[in-house]
C-alpha atoms as a PDB file:
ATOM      1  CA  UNK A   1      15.946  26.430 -14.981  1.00  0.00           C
ATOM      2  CA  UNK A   2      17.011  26.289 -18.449  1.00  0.00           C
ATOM      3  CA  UNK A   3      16.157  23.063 -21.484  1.00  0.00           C
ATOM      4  CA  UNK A   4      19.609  21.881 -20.530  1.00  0.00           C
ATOM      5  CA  UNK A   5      18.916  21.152 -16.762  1.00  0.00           C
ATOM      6  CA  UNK A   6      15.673  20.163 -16.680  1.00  0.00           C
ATOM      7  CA  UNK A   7      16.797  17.642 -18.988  1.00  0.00           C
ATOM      8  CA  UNK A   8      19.501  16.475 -16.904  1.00  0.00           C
ATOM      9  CA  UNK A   9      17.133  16.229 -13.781  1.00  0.00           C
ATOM     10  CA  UNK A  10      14.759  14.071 -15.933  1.00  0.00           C
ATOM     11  CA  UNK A  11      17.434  11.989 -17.011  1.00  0.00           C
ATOM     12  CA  UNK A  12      19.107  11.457 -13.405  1.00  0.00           C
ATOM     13  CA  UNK A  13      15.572  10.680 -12.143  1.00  0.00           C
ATOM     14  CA  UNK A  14      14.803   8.073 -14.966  1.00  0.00           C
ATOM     15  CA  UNK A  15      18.336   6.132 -14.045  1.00  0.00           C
ATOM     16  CA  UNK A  16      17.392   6.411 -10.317  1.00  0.00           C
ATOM     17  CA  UNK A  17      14.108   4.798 -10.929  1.00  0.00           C
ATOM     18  CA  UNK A  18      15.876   2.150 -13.656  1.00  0.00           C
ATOM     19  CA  UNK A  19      18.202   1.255 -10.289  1.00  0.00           C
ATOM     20  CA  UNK A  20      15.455   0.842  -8.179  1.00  0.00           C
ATOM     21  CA  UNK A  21      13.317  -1.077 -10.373  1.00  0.00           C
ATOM     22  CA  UNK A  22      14.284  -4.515  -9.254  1.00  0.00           C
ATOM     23  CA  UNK A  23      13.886  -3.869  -5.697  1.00  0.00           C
ATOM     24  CA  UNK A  24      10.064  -3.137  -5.801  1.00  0.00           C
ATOM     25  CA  UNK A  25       7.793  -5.798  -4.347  1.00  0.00           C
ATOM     26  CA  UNK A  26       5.716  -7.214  -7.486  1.00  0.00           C
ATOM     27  CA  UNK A  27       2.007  -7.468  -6.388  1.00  0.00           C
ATOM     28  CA  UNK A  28       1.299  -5.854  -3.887  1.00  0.00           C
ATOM     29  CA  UNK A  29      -0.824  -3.048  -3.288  1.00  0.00           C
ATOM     30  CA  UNK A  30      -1.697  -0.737  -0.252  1.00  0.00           C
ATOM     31  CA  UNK A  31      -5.613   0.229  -0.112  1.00  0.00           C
ATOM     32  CA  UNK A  32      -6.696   3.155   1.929  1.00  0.00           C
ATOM     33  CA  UNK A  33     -10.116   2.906   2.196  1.00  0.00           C
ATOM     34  CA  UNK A  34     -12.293   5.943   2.809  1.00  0.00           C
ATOM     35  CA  UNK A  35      -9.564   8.630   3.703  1.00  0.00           C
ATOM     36  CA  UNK A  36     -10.734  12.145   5.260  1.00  0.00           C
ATOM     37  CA  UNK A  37      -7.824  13.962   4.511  1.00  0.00           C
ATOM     38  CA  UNK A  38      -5.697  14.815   1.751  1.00  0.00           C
ATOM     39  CA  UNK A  39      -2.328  15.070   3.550  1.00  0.00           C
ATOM     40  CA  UNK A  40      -2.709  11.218   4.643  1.00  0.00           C
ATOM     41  CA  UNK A  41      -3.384  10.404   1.474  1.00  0.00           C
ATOM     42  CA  UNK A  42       0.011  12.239   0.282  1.00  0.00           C
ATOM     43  CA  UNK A  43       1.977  10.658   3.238  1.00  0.00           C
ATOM     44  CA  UNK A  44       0.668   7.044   1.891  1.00  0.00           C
ATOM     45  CA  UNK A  45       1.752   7.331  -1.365  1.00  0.00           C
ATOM     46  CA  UNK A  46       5.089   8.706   0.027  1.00  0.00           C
ATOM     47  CA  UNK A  47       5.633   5.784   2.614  1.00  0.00           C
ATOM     48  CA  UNK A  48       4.182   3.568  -0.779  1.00  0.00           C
ATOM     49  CA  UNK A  49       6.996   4.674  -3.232  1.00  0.00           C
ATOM     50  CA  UNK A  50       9.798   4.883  -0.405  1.00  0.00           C
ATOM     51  CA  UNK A  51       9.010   1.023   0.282  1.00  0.00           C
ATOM     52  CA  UNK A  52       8.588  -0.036  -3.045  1.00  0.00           C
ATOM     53  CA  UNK A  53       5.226  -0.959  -2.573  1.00  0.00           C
ATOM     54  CA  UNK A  54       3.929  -1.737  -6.323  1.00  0.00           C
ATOM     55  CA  UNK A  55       0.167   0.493  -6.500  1.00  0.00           C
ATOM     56  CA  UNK A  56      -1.714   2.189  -4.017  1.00  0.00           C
ATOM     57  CA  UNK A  57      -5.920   1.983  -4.499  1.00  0.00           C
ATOM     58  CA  UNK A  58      -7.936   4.607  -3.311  1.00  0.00           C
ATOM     59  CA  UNK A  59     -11.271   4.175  -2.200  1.00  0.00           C
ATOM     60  CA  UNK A  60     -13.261   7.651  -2.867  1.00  0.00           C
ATOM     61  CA  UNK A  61     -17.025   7.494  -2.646  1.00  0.00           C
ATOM     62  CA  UNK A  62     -16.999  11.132  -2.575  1.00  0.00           C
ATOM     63  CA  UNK A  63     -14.619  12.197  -5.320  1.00  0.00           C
ATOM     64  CA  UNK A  64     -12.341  13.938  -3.913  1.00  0.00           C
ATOM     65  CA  UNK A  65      -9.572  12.543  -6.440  1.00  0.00           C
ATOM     66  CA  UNK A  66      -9.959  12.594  -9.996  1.00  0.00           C
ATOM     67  CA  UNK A  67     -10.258   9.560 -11.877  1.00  0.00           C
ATOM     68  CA  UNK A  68      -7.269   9.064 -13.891  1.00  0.00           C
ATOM     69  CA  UNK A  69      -3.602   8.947 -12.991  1.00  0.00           C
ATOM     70  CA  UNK A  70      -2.386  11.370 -14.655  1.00  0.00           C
ATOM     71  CA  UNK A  71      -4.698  13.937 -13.819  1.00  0.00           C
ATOM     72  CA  UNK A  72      -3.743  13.166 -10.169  1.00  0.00           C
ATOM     73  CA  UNK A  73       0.283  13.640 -11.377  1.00  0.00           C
ATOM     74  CA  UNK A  74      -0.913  17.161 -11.971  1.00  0.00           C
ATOM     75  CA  UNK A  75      -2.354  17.935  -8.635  1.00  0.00           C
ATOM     76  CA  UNK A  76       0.026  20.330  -6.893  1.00  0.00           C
ATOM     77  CA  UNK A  77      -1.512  19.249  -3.546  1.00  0.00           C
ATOM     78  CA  UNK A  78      -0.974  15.455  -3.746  1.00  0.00           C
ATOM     79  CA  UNK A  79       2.699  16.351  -5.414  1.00  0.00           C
ATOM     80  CA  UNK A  80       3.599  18.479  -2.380  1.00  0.00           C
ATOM     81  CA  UNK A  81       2.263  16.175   0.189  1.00  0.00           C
ATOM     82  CA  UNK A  82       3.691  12.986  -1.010  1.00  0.00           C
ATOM     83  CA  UNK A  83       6.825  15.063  -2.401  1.00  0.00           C
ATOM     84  CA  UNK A  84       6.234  14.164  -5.852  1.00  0.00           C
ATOM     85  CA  UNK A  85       5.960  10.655  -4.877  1.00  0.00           C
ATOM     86  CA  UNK A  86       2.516  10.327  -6.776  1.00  0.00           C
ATOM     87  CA  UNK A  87       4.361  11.416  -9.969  1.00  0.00           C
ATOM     88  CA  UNK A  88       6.488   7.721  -9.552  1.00  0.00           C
ATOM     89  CA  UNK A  89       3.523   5.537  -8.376  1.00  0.00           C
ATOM     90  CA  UNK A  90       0.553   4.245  -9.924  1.00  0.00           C
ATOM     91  CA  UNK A  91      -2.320   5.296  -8.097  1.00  0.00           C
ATOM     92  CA  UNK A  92      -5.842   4.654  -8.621  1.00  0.00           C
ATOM     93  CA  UNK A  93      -9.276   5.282  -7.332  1.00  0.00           C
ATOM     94  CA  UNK A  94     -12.491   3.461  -6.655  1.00  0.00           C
ATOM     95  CA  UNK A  95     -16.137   4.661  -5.896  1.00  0.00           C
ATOM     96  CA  UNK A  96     -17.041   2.130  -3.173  1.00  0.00           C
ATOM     97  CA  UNK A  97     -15.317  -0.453  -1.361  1.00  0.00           C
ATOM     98  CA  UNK A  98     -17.511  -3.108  -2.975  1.00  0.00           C
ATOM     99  CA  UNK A  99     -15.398  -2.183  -6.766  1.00  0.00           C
ATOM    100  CA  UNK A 100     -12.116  -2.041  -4.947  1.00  0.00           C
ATOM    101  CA  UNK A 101     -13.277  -6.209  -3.882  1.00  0.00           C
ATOM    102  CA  UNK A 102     -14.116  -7.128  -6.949  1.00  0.00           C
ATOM    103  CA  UNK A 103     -11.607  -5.585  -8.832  1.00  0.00           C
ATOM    104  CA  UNK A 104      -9.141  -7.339  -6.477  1.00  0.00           C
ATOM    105  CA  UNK A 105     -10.920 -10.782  -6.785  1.00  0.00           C
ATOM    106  CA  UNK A 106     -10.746 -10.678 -10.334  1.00  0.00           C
ATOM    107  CA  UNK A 107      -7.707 -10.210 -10.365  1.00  0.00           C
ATOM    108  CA  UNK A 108      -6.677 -13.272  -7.379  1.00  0.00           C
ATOM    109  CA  UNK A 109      -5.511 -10.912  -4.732  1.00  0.00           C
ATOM    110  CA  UNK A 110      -6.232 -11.227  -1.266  1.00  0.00           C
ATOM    111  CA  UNK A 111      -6.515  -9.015   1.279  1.00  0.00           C
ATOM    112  CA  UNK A 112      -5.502  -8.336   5.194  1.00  0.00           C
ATOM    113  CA  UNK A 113      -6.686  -5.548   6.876  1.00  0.00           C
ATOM    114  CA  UNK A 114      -4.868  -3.260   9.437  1.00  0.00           C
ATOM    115  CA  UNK A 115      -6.981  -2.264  13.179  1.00  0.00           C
ATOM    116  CA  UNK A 116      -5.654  -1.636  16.361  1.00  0.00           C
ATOM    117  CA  UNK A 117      -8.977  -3.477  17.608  1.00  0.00           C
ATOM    118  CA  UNK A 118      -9.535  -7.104  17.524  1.00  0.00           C
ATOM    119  CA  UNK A 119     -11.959  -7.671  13.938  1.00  0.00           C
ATOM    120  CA  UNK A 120     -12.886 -10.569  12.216  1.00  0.00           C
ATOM    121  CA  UNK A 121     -12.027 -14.169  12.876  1.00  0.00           C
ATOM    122  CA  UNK A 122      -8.172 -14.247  12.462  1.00  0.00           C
ATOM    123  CA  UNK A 123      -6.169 -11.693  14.161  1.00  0.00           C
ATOM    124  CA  UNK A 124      -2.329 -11.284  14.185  1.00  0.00           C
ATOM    125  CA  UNK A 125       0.489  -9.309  15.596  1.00  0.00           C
ATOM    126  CA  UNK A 126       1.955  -7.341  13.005  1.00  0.00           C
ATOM    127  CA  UNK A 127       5.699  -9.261  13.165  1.00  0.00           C
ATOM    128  CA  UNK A 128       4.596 -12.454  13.309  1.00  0.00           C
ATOM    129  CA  UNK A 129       2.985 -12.499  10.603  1.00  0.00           C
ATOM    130  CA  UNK A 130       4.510 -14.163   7.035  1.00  0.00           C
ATOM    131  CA  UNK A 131       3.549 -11.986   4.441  1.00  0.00           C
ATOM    132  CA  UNK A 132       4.893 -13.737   1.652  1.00  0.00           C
ATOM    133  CA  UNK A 133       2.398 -16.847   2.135  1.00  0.00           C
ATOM    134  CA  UNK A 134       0.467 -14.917  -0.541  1.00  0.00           C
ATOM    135  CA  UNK A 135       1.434 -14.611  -4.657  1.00  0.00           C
ATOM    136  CA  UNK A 136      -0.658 -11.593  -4.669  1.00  0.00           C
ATOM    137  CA  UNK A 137      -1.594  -9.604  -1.916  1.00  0.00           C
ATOM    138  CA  UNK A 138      -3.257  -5.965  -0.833  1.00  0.00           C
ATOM    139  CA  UNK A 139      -3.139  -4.548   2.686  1.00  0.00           C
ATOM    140  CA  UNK A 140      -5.917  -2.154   3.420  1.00  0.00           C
ATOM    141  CA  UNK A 141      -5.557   0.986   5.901  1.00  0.00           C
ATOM    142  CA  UNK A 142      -9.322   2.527   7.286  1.00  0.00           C
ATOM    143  CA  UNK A 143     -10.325   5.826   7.536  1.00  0.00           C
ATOM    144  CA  UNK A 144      -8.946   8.168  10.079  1.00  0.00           C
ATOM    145  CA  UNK A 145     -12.056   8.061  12.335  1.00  0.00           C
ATOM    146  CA  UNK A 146     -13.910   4.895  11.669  1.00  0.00           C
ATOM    147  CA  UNK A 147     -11.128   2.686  10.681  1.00  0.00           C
ATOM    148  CA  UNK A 148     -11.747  -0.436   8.791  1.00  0.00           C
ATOM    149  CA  UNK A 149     -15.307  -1.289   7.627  1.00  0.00           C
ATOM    150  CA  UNK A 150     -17.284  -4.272   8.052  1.00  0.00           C
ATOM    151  CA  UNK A 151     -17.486  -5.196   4.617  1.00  0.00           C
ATOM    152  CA  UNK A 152     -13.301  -5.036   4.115  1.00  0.00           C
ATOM    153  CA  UNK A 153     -12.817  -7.050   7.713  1.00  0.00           C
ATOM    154  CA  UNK A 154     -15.555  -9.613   6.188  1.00  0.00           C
ATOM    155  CA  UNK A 155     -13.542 -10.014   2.856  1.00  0.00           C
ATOM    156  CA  UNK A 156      -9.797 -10.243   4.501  1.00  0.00           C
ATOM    157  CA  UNK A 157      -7.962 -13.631   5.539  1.00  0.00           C
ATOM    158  CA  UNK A 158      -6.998 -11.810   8.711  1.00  0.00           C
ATOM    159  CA  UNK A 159      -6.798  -8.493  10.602  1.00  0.00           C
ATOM    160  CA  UNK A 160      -2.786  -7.270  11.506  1.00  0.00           C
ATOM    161  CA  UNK A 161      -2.368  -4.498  14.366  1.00  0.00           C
ATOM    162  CA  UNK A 162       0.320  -2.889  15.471  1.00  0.00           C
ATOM    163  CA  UNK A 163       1.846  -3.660  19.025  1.00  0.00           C
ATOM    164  CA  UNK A 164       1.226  -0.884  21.624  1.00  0.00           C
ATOM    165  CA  UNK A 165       2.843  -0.217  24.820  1.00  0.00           C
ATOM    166  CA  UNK A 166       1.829   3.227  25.567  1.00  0.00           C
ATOM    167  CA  UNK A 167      -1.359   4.905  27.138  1.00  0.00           C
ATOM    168  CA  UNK A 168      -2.674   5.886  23.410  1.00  0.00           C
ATOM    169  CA  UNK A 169      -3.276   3.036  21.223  1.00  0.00           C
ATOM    170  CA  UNK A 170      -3.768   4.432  17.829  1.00  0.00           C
ATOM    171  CA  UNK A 171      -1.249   5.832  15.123  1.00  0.00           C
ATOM    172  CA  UNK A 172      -2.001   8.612  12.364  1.00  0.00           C
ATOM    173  CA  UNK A 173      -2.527   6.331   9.124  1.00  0.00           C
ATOM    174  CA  UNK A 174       0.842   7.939   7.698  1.00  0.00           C
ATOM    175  CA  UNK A 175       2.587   6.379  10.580  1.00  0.00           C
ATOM    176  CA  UNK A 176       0.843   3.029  11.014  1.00  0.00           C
ATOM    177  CA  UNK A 177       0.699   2.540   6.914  1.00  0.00           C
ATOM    178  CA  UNK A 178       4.579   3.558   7.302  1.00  0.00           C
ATOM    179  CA  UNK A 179       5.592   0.606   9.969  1.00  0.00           C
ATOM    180  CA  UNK A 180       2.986  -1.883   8.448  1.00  0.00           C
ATOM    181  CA  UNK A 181       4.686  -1.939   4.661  1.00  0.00           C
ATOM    182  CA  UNK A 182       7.555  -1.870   6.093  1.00  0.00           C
ATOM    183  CA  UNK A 183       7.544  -4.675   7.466  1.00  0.00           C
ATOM    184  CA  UNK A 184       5.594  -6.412   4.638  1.00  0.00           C
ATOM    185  CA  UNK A 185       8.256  -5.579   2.203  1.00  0.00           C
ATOM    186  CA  UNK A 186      11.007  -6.635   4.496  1.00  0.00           C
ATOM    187  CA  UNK A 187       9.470 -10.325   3.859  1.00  0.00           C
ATOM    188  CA  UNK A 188       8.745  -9.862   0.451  1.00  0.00           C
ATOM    189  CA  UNK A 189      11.585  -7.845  -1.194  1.00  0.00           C
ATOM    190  CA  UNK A 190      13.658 -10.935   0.712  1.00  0.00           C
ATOM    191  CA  UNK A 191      11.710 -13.565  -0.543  1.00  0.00           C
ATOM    192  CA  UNK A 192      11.980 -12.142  -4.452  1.00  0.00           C
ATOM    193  CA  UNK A 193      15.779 -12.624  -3.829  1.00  0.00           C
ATOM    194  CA  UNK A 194      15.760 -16.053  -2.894  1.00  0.00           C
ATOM    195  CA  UNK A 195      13.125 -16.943  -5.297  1.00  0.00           C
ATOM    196  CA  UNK A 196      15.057 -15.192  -8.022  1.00  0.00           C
ATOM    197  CA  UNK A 197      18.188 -17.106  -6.699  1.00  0.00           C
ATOM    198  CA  UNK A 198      16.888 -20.767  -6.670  1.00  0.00           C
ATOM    199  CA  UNK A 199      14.403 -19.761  -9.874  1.00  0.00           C
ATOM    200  CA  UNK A 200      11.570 -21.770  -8.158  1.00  0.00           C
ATOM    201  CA  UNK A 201       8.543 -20.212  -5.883  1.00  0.00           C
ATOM    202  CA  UNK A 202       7.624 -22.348  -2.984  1.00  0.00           C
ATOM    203  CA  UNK A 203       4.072 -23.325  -2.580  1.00  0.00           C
ATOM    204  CA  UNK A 204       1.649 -21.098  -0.654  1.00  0.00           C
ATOM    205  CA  UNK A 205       0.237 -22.264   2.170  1.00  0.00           C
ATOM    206  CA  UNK A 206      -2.453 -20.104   3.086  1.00  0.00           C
ATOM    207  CA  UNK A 207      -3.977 -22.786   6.267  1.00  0.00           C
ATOM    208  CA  UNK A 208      -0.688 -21.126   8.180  1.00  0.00           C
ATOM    209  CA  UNK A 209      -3.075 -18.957   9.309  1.00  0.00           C
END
């Protein structure tokens, strides 16, 4: 590819992302907490930029990722698997899932967690859920085997699953972290357009739940 081209590409990717910019969803981030493999982490990042999902957190207690962004833009695995996705979303990482809490606390987000299994006190059906009840919110996926820990469930104002009608009850986190910001963004890309319409933000009411 010669100067000339490459340039070209840059510049028709820079005015795709200028387009797009208005239709992200402004605070909110996707958490995957714990993940074993790389290739779900790719596909989340993927299904994070496709949906306009603002940031993805990573929770990495055993390093897998390297610590800043950019070194992570460089990683030709993570650039293949989310297909270059991680190149146009801000990514970062956390040792424990105690930081990733008190990051997000500081910062007045709150959190709902994703199972297939009944956890915690408040449990909801994915769709009937209103996910724009919340300024600032993060939606955490578990780990492949495991799932959700204790200590996430314990901090979340409720647990969402997925409705199942078949004889297995569990997707791959690519899939389920695919359907559940999907949906969440629906709410919330809608929501910025009537807010940015009337110019006033109606008051959350958290008690719905």
């Amino acid at each position: 590819m010669t100067s000339e081209e490459n340039t070209t590409q840059k510049s028709a990717a820079r005015k795709r992302a200028d387009e797009i910019k208005g239709y992200q969803c402004k605070n909110l981030i996707a958490v995957i907490e714990n993940p074993k493999y790389i290739e779900n982490i790719g596909s989340v990042i993927r299904n994070v930029n496709a949906l306009g999902v603002e940031k993805t957190y990573i929770i990495d207690p055993f390093k897998k990722l390297p610590d800043d962004w950019q070194d992570m833009r460089e990683r030709k695995s993570l650039s293949r698997l989310s297909v270059s996705a991680i190149k146009w979303s801000f990514v970062k990482r956390f040792d424990s899932t105690e930081d990733c809490l008190a990051h997000l606390k500081n910062k007045h987000f709150h959190s709902i967690v994703t199972s297939p299994h009944i956890k915690g006190e408040r449990n909801c059906i994915l769709h009937e859920v209103d996910y724009t009840v919340y300024t600032k919110l993060a939606v955490w996926f578990g780990n492949e085997s495991h799932g959700i820990s204790k200590v996430a469930v314990k901090n979340s104002e409720m647990c969402v699953s997925i409705p199942m009608f078949g004889m297995v009850e569990s997707l791959n986190l690519g899939t389920t972290s695919g359907i559940v910001l999907y949906e969440v963004t629906k709410q919330r890309r809608e929501y910025q357009k009537q807010y940015k319409r009337s110019g006033k933000r109606r008051p959350i009411n958290a008690e719905k739940y």
